[in-house]
PDB file of N, CA and C in Angstrom:
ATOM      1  N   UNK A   1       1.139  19.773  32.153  1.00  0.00           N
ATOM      2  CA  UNK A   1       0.944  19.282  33.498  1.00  0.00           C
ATOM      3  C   UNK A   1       2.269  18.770  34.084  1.00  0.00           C
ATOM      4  N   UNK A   2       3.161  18.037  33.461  1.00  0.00           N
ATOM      5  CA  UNK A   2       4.402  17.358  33.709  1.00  0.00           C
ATOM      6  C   UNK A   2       5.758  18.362  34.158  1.00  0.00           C
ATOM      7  N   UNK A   3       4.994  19.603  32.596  1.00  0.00           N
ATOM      8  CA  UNK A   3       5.707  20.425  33.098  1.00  0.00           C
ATOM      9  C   UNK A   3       5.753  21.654  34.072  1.00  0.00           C
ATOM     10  N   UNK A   4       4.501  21.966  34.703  1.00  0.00           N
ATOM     11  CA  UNK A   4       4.725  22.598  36.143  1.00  0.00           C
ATOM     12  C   UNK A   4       4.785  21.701  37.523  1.00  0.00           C
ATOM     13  N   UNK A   5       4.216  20.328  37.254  1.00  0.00           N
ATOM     14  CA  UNK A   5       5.561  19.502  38.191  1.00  0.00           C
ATOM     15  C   UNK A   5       6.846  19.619  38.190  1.00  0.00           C
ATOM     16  N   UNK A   6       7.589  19.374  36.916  1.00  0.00           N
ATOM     17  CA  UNK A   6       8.775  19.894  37.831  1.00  0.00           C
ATOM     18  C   UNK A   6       9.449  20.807  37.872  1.00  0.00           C
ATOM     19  N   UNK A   7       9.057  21.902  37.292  1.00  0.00           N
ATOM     20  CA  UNK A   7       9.164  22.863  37.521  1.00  0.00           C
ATOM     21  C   UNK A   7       8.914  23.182  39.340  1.00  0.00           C
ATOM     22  N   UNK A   8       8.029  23.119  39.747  1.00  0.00           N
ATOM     23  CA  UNK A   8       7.573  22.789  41.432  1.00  0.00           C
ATOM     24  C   UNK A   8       8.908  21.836  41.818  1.00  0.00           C
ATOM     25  N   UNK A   9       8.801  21.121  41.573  1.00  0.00           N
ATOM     26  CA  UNK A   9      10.499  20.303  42.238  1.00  0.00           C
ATOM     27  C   UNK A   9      11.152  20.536  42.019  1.00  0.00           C
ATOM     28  N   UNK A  10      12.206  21.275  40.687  1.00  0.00           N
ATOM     29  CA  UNK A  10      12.845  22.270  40.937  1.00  0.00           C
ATOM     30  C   UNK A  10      13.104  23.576  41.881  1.00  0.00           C
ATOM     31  N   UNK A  11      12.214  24.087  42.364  1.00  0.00           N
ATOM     32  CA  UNK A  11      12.207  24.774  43.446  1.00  0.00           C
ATOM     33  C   UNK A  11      12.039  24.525  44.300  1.00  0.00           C
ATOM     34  N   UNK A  12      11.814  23.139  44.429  1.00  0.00           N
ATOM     35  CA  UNK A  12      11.167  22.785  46.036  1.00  0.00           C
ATOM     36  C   UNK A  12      12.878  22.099  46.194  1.00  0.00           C
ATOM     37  N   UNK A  13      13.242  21.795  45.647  1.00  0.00           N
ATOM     38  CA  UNK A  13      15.473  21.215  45.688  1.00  0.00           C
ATOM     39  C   UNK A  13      16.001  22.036  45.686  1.00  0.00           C
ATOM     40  N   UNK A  14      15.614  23.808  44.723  1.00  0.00           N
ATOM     41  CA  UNK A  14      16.698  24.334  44.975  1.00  0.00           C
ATOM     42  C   UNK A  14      16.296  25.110  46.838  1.00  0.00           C
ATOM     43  N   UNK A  15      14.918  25.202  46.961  1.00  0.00           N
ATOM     44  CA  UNK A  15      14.818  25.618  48.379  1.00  0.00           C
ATOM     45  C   UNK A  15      15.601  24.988  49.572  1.00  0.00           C
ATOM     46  N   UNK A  16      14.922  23.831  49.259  1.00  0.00           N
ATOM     47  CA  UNK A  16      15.549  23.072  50.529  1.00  0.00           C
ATOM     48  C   UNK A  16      16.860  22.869  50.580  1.00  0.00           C
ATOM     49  N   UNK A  17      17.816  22.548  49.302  1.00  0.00           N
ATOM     50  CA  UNK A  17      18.884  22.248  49.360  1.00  0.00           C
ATOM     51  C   UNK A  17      19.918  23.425  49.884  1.00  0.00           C
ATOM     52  N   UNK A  18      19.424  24.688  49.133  1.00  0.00           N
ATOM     53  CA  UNK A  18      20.131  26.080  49.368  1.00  0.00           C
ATOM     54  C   UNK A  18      20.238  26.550  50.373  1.00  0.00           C
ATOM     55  N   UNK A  19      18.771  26.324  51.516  1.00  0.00           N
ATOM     56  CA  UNK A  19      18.393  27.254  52.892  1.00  0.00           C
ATOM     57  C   UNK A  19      19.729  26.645  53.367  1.00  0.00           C
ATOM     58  N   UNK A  20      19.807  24.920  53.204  1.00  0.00           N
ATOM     59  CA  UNK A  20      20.455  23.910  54.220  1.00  0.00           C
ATOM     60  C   UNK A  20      22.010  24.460  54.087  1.00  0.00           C
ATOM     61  N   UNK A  21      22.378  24.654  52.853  1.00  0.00           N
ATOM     62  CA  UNK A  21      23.813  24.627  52.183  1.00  0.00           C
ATOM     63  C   UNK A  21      24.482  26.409  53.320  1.00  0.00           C
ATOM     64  N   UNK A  22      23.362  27.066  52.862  1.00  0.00           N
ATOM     65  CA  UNK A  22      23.512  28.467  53.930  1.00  0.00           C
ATOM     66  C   UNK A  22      23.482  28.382  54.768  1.00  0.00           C
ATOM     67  N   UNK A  23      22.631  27.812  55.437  1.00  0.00           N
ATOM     68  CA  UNK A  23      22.843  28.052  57.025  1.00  0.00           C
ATOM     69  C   UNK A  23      24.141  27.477  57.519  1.00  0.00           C
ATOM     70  N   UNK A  24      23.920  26.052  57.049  1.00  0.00           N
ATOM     71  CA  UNK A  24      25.600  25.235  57.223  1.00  0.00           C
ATOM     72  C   UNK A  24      27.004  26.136  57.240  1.00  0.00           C
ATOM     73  N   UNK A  25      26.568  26.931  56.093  1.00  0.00           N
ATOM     74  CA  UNK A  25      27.811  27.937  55.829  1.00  0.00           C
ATOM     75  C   UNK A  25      28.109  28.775  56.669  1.00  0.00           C
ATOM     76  N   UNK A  26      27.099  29.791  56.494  1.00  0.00           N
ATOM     77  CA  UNK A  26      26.500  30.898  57.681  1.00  0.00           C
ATOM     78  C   UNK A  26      26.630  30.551  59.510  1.00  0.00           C
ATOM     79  N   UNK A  27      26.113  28.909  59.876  1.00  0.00           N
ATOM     80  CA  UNK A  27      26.864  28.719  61.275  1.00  0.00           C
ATOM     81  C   UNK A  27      27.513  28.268  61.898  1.00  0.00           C
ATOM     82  N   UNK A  28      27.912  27.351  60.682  1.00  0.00           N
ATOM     83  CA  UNK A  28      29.263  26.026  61.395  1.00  0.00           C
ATOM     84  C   UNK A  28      30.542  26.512  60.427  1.00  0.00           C
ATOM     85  N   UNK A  29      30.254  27.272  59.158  1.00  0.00           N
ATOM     86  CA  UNK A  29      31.733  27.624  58.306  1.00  0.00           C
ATOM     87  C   UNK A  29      31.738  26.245  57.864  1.00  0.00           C
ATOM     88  N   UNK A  30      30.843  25.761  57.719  1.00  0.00           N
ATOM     89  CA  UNK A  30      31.688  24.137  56.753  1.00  0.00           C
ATOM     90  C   UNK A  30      30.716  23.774  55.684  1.00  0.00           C
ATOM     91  N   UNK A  31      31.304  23.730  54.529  1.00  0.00           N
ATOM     92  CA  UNK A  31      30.236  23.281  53.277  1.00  0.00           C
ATOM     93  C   UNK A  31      30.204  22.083  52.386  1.00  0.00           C
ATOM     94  N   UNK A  32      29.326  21.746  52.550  1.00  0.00           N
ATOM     95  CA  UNK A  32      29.333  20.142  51.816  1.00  0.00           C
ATOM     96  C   UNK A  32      28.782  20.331  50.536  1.00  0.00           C
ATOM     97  N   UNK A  33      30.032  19.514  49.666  1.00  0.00           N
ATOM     98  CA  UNK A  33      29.465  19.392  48.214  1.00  0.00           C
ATOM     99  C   UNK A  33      28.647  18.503  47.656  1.00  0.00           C
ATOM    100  N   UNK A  34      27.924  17.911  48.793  1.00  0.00           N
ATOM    101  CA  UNK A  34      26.786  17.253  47.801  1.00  0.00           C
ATOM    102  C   UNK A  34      25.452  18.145  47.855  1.00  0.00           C
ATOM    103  N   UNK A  35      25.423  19.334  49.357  1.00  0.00           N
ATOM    104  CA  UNK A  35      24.132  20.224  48.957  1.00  0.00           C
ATOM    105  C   UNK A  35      24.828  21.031  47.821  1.00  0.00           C
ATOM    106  N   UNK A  36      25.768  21.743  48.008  1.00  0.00           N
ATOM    107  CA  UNK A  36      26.028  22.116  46.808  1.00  0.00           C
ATOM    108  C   UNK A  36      25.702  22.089  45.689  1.00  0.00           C
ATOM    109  N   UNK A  37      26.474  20.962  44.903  1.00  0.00           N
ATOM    110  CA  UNK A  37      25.774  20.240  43.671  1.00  0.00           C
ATOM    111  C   UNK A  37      24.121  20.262  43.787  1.00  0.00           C
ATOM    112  N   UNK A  38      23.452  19.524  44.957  1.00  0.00           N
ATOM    113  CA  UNK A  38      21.744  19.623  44.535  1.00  0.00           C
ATOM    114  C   UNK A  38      21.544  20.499  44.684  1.00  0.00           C
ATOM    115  N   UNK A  39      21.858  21.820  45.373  1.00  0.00           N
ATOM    116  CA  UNK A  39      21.347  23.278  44.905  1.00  0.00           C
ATOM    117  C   UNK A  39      21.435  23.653  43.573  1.00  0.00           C
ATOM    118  N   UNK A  40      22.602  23.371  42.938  1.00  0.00           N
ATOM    119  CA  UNK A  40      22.950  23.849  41.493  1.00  0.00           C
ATOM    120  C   UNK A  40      22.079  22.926  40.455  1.00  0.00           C
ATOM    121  N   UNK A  41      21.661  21.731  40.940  1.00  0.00           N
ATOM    122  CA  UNK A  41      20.545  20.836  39.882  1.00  0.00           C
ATOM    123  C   UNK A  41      19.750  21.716  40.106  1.00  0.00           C
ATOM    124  N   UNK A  42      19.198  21.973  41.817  1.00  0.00           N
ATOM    125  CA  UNK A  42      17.596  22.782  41.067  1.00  0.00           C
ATOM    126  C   UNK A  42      16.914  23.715  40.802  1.00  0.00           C
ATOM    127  N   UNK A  43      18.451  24.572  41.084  1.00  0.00           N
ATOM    128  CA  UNK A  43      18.493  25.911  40.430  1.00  0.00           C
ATOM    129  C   UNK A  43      18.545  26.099  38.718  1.00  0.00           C
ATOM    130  N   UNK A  44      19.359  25.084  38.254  1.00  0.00           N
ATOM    131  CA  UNK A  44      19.464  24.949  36.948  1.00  0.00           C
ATOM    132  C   UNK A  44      18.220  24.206  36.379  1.00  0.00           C
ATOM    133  N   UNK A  45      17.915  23.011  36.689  1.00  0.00           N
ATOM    134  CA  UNK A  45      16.466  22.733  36.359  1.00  0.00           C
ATOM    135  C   UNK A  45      15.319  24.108  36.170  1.00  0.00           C
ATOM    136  N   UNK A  46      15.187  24.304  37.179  1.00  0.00           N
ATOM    137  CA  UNK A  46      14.073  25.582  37.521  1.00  0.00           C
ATOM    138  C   UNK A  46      14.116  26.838  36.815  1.00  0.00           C
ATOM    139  N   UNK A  47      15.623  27.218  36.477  1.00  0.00           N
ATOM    140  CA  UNK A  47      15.735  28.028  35.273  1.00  0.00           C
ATOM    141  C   UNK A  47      15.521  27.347  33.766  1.00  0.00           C
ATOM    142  N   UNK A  48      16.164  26.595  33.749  1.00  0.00           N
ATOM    143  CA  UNK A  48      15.850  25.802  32.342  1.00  0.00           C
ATOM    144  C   UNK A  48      14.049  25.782  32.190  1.00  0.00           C
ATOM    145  N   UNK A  49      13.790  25.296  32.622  1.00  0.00           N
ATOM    146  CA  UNK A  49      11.832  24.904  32.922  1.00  0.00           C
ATOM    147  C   UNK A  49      11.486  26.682  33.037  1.00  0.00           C
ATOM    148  N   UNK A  50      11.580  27.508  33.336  1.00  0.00           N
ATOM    149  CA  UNK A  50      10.929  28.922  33.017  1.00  0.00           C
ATOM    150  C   UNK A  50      11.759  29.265  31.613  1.00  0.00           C
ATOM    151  N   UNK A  51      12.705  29.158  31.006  1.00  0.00           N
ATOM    152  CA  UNK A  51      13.520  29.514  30.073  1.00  0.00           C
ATOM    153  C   UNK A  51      12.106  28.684  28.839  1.00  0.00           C
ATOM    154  N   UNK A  52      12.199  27.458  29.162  1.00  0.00           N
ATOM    155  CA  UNK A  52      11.382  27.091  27.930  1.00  0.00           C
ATOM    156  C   UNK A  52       9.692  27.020  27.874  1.00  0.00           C
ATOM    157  N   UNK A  53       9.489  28.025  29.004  1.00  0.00           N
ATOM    158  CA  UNK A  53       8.053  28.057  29.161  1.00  0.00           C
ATOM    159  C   UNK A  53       7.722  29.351  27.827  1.00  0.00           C
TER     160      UNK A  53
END
């Protein structure tokens, strides 16, 4: 149970964090490393959590 929670928040950080980090990129050309970094937590979380399913 714990573990398809966060598994679910893992993707729900790397979504939100990633769309934000792209578009930023994609319409202003300027990228901030703190979406950055939380894209890469919950991308890495979210792989880790299917890796040990």
């Amino acid at each position: 149970m714990l573990h398809n929670g966060l598994q679910y928040v893992g993707f729900l950080i790397m979504l939100i964090f990633g769309g934000v980090f792209l578009l930023r990129w994609l319409l202003h050309d300027e990228i901030l490393l703190d979406q950055l970094i939380a894209f890469v937590i919950g991308e890495s979380s979210t792989l880790l959590l299917y890796s040990l399913k």
